[in-house]
Protein backbone atom coordinates (compact mmCIF):
# COMPACT_ATOMS: atom_id res chain seq x y z
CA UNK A 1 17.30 46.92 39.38
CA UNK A 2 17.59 43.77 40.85
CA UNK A 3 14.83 42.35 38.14
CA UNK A 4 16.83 43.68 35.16
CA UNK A 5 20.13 41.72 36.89
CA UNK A 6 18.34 38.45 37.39
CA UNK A 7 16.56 38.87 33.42
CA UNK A 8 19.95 39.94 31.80
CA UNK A 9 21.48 36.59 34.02
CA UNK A 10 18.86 34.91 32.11
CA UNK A 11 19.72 35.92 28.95
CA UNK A 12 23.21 35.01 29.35
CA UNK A 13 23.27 31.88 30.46
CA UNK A 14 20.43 31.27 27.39
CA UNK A 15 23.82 32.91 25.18
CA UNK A 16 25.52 29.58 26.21
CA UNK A 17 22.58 27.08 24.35
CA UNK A 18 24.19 26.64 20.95
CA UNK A 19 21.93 24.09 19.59
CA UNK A 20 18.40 23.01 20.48
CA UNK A 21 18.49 20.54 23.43
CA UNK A 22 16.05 18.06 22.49
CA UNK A 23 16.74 16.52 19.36
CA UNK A 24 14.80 13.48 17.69
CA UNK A 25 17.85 10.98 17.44
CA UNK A 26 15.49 8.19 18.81
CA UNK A 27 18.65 7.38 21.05
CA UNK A 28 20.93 6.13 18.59
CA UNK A 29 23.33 8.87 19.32
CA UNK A 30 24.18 7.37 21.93
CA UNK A 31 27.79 9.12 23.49
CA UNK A 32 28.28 10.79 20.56
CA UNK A 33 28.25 7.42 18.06
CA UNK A 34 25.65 7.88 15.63
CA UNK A 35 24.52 4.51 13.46
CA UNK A 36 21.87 4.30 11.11
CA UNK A 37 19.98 0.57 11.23
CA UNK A 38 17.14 -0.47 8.49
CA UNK A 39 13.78 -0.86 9.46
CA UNK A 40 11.46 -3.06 7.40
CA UNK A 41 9.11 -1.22 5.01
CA UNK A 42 6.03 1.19 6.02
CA UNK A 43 7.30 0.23 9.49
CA UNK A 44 9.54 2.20 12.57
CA UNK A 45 11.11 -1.80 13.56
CA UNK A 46 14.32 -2.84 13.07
CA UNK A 47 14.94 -5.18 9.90
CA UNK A 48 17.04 -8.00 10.74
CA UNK A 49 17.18 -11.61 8.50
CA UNK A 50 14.10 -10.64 6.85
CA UNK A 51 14.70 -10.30 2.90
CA UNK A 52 12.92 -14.24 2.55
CA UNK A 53 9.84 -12.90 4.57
CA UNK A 54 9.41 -9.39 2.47
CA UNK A 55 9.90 -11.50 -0.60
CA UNK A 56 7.48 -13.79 0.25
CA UNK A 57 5.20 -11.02 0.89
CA UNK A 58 6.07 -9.55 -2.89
CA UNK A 59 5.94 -12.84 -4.51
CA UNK A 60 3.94 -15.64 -2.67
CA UNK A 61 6.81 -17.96 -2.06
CA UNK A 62 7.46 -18.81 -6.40
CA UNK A 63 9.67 -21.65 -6.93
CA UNK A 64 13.33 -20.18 -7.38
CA UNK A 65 14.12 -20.78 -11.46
CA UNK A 66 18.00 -21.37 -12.88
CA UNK A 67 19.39 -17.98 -14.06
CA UNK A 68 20.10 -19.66 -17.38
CA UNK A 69 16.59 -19.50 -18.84
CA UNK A 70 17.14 -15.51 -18.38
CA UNK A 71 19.88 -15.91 -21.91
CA UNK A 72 17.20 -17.48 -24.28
CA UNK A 73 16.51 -15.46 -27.29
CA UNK A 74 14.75 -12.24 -25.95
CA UNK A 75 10.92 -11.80 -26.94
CA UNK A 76 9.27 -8.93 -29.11
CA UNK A 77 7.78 -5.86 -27.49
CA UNK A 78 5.99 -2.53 -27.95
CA UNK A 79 7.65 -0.15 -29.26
CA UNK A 80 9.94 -1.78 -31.13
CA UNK A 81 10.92 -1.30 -34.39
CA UNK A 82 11.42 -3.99 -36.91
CA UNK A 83 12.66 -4.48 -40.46
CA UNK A 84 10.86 -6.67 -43.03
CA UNK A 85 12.11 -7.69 -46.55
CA UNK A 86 10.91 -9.72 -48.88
CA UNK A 87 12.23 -10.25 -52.58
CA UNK A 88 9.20 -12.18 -53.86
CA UNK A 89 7.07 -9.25 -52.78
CA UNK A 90 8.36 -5.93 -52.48
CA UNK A 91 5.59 -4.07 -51.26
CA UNK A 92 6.07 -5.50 -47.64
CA UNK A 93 9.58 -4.21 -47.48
CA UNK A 94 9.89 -1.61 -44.85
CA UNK A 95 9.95 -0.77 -41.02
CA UNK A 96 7.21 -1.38 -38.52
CA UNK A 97 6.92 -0.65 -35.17
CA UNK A 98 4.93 -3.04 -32.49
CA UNK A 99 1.90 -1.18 -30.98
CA UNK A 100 0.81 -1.10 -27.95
CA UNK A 101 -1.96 -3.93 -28.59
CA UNK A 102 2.01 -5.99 -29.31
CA UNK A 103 0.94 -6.19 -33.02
CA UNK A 104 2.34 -5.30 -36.54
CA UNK A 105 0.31 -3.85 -39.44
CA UNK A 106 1.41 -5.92 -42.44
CA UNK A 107 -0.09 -5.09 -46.11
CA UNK A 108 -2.34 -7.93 -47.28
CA UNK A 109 -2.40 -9.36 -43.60
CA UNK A 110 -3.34 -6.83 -41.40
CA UNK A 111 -2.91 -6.33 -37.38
CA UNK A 112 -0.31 -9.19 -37.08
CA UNK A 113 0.42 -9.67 -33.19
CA UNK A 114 4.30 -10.70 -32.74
CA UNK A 115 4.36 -9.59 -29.02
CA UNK A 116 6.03 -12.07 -27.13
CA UNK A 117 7.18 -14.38 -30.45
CA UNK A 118 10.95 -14.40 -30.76
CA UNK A 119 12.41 -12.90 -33.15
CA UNK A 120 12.37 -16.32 -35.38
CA UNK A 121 9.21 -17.10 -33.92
CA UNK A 122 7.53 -14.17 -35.33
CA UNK A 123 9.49 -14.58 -38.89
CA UNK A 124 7.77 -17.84 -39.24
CA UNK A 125 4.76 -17.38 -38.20
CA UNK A 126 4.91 -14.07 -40.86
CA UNK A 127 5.79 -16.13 -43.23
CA UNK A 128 3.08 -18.75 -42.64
CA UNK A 129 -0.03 -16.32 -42.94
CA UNK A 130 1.61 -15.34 -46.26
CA UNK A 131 1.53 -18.73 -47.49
CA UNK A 132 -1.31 -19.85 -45.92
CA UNK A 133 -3.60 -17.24 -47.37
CA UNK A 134 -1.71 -17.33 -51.35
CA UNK A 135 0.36 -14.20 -51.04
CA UNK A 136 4.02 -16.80 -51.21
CA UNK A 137 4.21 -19.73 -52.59
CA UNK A 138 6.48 -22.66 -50.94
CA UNK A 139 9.18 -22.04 -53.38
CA UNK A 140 9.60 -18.06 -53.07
CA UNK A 141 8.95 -18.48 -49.39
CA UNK A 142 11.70 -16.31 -48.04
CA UNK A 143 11.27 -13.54 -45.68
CA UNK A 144 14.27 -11.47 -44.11
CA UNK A 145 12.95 -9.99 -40.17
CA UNK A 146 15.49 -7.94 -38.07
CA UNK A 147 15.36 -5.36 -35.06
CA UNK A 148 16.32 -1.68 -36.02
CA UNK A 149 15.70 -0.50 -32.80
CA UNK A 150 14.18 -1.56 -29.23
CA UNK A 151 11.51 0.62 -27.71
CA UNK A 152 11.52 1.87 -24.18
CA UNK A 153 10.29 -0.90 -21.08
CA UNK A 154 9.12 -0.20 -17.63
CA UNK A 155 10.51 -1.79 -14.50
CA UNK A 156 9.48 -1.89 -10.90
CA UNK A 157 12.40 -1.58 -8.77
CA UNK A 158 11.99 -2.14 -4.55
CA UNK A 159 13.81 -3.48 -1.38
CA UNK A 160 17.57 -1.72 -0.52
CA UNK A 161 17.08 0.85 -3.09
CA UNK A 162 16.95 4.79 -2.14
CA UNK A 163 13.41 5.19 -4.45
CA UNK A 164 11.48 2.31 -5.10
CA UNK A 165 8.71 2.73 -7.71
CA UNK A 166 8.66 1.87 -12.03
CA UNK A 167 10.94 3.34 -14.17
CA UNK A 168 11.36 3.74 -17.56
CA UNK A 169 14.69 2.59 -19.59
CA UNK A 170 15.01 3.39 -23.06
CA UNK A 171 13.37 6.58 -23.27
CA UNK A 172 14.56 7.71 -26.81
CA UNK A 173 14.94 11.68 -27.04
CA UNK A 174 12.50 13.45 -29.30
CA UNK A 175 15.44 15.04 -31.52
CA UNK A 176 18.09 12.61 -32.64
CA UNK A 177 21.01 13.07 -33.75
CA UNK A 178 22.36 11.85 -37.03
CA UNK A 179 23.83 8.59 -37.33
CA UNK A 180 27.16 8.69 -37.82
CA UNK A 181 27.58 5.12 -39.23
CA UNK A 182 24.79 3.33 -41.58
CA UNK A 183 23.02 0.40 -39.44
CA UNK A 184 21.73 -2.03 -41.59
CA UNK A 185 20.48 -4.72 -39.44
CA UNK A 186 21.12 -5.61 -35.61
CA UNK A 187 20.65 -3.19 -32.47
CA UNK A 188 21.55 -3.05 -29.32
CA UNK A 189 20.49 -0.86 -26.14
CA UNK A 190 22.61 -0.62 -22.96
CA UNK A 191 19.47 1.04 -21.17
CA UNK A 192 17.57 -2.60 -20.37
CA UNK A 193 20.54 -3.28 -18.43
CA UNK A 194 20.10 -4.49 -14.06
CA UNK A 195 22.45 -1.34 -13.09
CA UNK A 196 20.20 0.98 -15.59
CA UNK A 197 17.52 0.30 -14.21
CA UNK A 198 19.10 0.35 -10.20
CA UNK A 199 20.38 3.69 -10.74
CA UNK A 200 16.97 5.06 -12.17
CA UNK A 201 15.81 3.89 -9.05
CA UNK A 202 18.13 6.15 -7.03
CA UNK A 203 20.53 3.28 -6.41
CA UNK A 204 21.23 0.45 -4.23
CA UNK A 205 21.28 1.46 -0.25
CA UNK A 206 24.36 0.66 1.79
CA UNK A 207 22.29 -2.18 3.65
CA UNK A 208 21.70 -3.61 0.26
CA UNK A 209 22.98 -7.38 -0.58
CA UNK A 210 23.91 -7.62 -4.08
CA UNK A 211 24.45 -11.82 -3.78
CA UNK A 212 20.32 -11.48 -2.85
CA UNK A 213 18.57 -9.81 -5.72
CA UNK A 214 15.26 -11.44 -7.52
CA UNK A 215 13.52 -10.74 -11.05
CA UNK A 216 10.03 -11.52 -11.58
CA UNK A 217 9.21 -12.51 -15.23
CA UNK A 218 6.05 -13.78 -16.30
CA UNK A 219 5.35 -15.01 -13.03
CA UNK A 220 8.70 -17.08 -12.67
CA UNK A 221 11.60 -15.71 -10.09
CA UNK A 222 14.92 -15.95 -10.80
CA UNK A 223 18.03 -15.37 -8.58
CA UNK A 224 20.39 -12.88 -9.92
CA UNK A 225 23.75 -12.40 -8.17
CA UNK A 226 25.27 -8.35 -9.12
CA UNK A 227 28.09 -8.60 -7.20
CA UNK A 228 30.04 -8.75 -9.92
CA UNK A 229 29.30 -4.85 -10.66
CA UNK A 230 30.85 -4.03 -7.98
CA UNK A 231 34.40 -6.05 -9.12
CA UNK A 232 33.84 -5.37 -12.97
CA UNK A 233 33.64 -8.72 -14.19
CA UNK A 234 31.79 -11.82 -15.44
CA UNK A 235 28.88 -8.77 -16.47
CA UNK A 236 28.15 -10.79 -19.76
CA UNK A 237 26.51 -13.40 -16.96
CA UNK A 238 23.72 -10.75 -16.10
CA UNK A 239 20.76 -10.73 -18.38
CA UNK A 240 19.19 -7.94 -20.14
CA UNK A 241 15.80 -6.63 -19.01
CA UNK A 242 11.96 -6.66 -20.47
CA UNK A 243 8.62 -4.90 -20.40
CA UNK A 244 6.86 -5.62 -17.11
CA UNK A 245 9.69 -7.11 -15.03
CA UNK A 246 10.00 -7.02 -11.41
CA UNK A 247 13.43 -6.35 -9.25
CA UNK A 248 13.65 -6.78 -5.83
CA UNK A 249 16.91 -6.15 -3.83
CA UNK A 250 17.68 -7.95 -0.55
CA UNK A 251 19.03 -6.00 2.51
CA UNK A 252 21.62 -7.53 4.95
CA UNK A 253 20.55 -5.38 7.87
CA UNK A 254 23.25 -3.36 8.30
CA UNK A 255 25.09 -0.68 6.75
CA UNK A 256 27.78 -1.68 4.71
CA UNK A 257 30.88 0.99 4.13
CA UNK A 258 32.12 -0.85 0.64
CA UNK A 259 28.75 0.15 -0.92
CA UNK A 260 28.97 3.96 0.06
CA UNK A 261 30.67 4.85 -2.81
CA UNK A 262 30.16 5.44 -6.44
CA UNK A 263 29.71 2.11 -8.57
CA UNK A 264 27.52 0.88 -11.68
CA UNK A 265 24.50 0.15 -9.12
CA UNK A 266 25.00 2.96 -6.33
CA UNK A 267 24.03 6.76 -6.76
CA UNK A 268 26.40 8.45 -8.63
CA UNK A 269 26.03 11.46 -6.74
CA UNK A 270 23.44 12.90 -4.29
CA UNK A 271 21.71 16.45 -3.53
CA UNK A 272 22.05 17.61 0.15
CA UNK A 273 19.91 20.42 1.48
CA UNK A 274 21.98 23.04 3.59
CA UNK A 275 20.81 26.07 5.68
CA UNK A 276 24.24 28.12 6.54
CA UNK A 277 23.32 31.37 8.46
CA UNK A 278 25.95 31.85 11.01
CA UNK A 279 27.53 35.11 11.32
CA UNK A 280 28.20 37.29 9.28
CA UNK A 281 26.22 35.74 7.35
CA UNK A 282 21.96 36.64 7.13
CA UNK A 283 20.75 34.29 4.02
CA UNK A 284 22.70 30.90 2.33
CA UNK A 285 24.06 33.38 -0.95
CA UNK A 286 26.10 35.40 1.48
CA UNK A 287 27.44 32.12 2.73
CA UNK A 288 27.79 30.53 -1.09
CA UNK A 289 25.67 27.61 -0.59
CA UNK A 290 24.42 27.69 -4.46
CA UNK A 291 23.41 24.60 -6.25
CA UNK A 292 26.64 23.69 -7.05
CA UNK A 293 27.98 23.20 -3.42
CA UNK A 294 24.71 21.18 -2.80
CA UNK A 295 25.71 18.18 -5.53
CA UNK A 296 28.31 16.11 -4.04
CA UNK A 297 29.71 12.56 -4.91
CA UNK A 298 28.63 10.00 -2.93
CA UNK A 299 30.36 8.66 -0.10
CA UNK A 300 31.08 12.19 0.87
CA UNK A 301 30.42 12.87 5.28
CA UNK A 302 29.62 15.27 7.30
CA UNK A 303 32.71 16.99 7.48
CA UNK A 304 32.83 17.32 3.78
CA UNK A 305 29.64 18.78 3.83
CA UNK A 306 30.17 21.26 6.59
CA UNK A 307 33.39 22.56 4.42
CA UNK A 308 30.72 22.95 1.70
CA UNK A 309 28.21 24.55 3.11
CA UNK A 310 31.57 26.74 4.75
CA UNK A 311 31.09 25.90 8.24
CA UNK A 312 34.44 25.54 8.63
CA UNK A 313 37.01 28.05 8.78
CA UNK A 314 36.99 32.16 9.89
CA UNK A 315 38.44 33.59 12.92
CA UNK A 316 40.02 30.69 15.81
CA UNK A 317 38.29 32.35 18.23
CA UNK A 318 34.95 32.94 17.47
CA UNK A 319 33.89 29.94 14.63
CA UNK A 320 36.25 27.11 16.06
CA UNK A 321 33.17 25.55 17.79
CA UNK A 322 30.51 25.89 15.77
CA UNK A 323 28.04 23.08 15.53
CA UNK A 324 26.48 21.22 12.87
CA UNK A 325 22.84 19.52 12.61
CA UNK A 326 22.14 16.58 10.35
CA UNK A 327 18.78 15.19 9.56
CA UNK A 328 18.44 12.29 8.10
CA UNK A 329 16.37 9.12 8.02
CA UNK A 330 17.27 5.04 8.33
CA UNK A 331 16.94 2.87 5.80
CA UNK A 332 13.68 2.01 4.61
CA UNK A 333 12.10 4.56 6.90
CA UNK A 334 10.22 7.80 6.18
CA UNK A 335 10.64 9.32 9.97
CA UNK A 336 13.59 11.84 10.06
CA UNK A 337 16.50 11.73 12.82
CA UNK A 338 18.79 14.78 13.97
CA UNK A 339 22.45 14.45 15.32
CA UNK A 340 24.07 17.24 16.21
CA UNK A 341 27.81 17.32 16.19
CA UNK A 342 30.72 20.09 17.32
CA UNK A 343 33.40 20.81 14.50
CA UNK A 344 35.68 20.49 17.27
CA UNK A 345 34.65 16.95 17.21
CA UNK A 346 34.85 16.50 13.88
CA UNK A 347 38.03 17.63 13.59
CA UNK A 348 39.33 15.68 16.25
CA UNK A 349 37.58 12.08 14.59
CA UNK A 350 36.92 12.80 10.77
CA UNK A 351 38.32 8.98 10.19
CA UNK A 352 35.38 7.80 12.93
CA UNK A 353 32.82 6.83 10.83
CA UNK A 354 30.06 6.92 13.99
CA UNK A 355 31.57 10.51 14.76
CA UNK A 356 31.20 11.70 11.46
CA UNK A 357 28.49 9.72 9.66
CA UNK A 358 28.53 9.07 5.93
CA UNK A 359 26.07 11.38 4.28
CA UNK A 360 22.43 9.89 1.99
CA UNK A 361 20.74 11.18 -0.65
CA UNK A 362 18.25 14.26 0.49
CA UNK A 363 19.88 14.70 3.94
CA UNK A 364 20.04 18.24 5.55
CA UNK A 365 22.69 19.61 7.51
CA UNK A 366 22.40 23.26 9.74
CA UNK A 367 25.10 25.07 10.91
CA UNK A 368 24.78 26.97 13.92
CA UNK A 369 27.42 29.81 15.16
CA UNK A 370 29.81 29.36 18.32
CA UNK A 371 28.94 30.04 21.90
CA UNK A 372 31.35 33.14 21.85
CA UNK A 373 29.49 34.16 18.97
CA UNK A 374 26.17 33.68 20.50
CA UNK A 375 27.22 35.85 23.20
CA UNK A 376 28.40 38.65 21.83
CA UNK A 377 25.14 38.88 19.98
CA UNK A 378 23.06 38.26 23.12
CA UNK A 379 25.17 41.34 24.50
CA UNK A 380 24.83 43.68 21.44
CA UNK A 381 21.12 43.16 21.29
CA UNK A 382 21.07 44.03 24.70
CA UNK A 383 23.23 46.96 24.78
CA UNK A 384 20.71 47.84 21.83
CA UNK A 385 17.87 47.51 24.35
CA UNK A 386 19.04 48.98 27.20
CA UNK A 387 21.11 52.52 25.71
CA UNK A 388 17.62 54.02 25.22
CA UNK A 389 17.15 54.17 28.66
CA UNK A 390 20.55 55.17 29.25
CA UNK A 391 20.82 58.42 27.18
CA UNK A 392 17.05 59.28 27.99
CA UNK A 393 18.28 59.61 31.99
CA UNK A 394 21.23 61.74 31.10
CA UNK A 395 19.42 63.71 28.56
């Protein structure tokens, strides 16, 4: 008897442990302030100063070059689709699209490669092989070249971004639409913009430094200030993109609160795994955690997502003090940490920011039930255990 007594003591004092005691914070939940710091990339150190250094590594110290030369007359590319006309002979009239190889097929002239020529550039130098080899003369020498649509560019996008990696702008759908309105002549594609591209990339981080951001170009680097997407103006100042170019985003070293929020260059929104199976609830349908409570806008925390994931709320006594789990990583760093936080405290501090931590993209939050609720489990799954014996000594 005395056994049982000391193993049900055991039990119940185990009824008290609400979440697991040893969690992987790496001690920067320190008194219950949480902060996340960047770490420099494919390392666990802390990243302080060092956006020259990494760019340095990415780009072998390159002689900084004047924005300006970014706003000269943009250079052909594959995929694109251009119109030629010519009155003095008709058969060239049509469309042609720039292989791969960056060339044209032209009657009379063949595999004509206009990859990076200008626009004018490549007029001219049309109009030349046509004279040169007798198909114009000097005096019917007119040729009419415009753009009827760009094709699609890659871009490699790294530093303070949530996925670095290429992406592809200007992806045209298989199906499209009819045109409303007739286009003659002229395009022009929104997709080749900085914050296109940024935003395929998962967006800017919150350690990100928007005054510090470099495009590689045919082995020139260029400074390129985007602060102004934050502030909406002066965006005719920020070039449009090409085939092949480079963008690398500086990182101040800390977390910066004005940048958690949604903007032209940060994530729209963000996907946030959630495991909710407190009682009553035995799977995350009973406790409505669908896909739709998972999508939140970003600069949401962890309050917001406890409400959505319904840790929040039910009887005073028995769900008050629940606690919450959050995994999540720094930036720049693949090694997860988890916080664990009381609703209580949450509560209590939803406007501290070190309390109750802004929420990233792919973070993961657990609920786990009250202590009350723990023991009263504990206690029916004993009384479960032990009636057996019970009944079978007074049967």
């Amino acid at each position: 008897m005395k056994r049982i007594c000391i193993f049900l003591s055991i039990i119940f004092i185990s009824a008290c442990q609400v979440v697991p005691k040893h969690l992987d914070d790496r001690g920067q939940d320190l008194n219950g302030a949480f902060t996340r710091i960047v770490v420099a990339e494919d390392q666990e150190r802390r990243l302080v100063g060092q956006t020259h250094k990494l760019l340095r590594r990415w780009w072998a110290d390159a002689p900084i070059q004047p924005i300006s030369a970014l706003f000269e007359e943009s250079v052909l590319q594959a995929g694109d689709l251009l119109e030629l006309k010519s009155a003095a002979l008709k058969v060239l009239n049509g469309r042609y699209q720039v292989n791969q190889s960056g060339a044209i097929e032209v009657p009379y002239l063949g595999a004509i490669k206009v990859s990076e020529f200008s626009l004018s550039q490549a007029k001219h130098y049309l109009l030349a092989q046509l004279t040169h080899q007798g198909w114009l003369n000097e005096a019917s020498s007119h040729l009419h070249l415009s753009v009827v649509e760009k094709g699609s560019i890659r871009v490699h996008v790294a530093g303070a971004i949530f996925n670095q990696g290429d992406v592809v702008l200007g992806l045209k759908p298989t199906q499209l639409p009819a045109p409303t309105v007739r286009q003659d002549y002229g395009t022009f594609d929104r997709q080749r913009s900085f914050a296109t591209a940024i935003q395929s990339a998962g967006g800017v981080r919150p350690d990100a430094d928007l005054s510090e951001v470099y495009l590689k170009r045919n082995e020139q680097v260029f400074k390129v200030n985007l602060s102004a997407y934050l502030s909406g103006h002066a965006k005719h100042a920020i070039p449009d993109l090409l085939d092949g170019d480079h963008i690398y985003v500086g990182s101040t070293g800390f977390q910066q609160s004005d940048l958690i929020r949604p903007t032209p260059l940060t994530p729209p929104g963000i996907r946030v795994f959630m495991s909710n199976l407190t009682a009553p609830a035995l799977n995350n349908s009973l406790s409505a955690v669908g896909s739709d409570s998972t999508r939140l806008p970003y600069g949401v925390s962890l309050i917001d997502v406890a409400i959505s994931a319904n840790c929040i709320g039910g009887t005073q006594m028995a769900n008050a003090s629940r606690s919450i789990l959050l995994i999540t990583k720094n930036f720049g760093s693949q090694r997860q940490l988890v916080v664990s936080r009381r609703i209580d405290d949450l509560l209590a501090q939803s406007s501290n920011s070190l309390v109750n931590p802004f929420i990233m993209p792919n973070d993961a939050i657990a609920c786990y039930d009250s202590r009350f609720t723990n023991f009263r489990d504990v206690a029916r799954g004993l009384g479960e255990l032990i009636s057996p014996f019970i009944l079978g000594r007074l049967l």
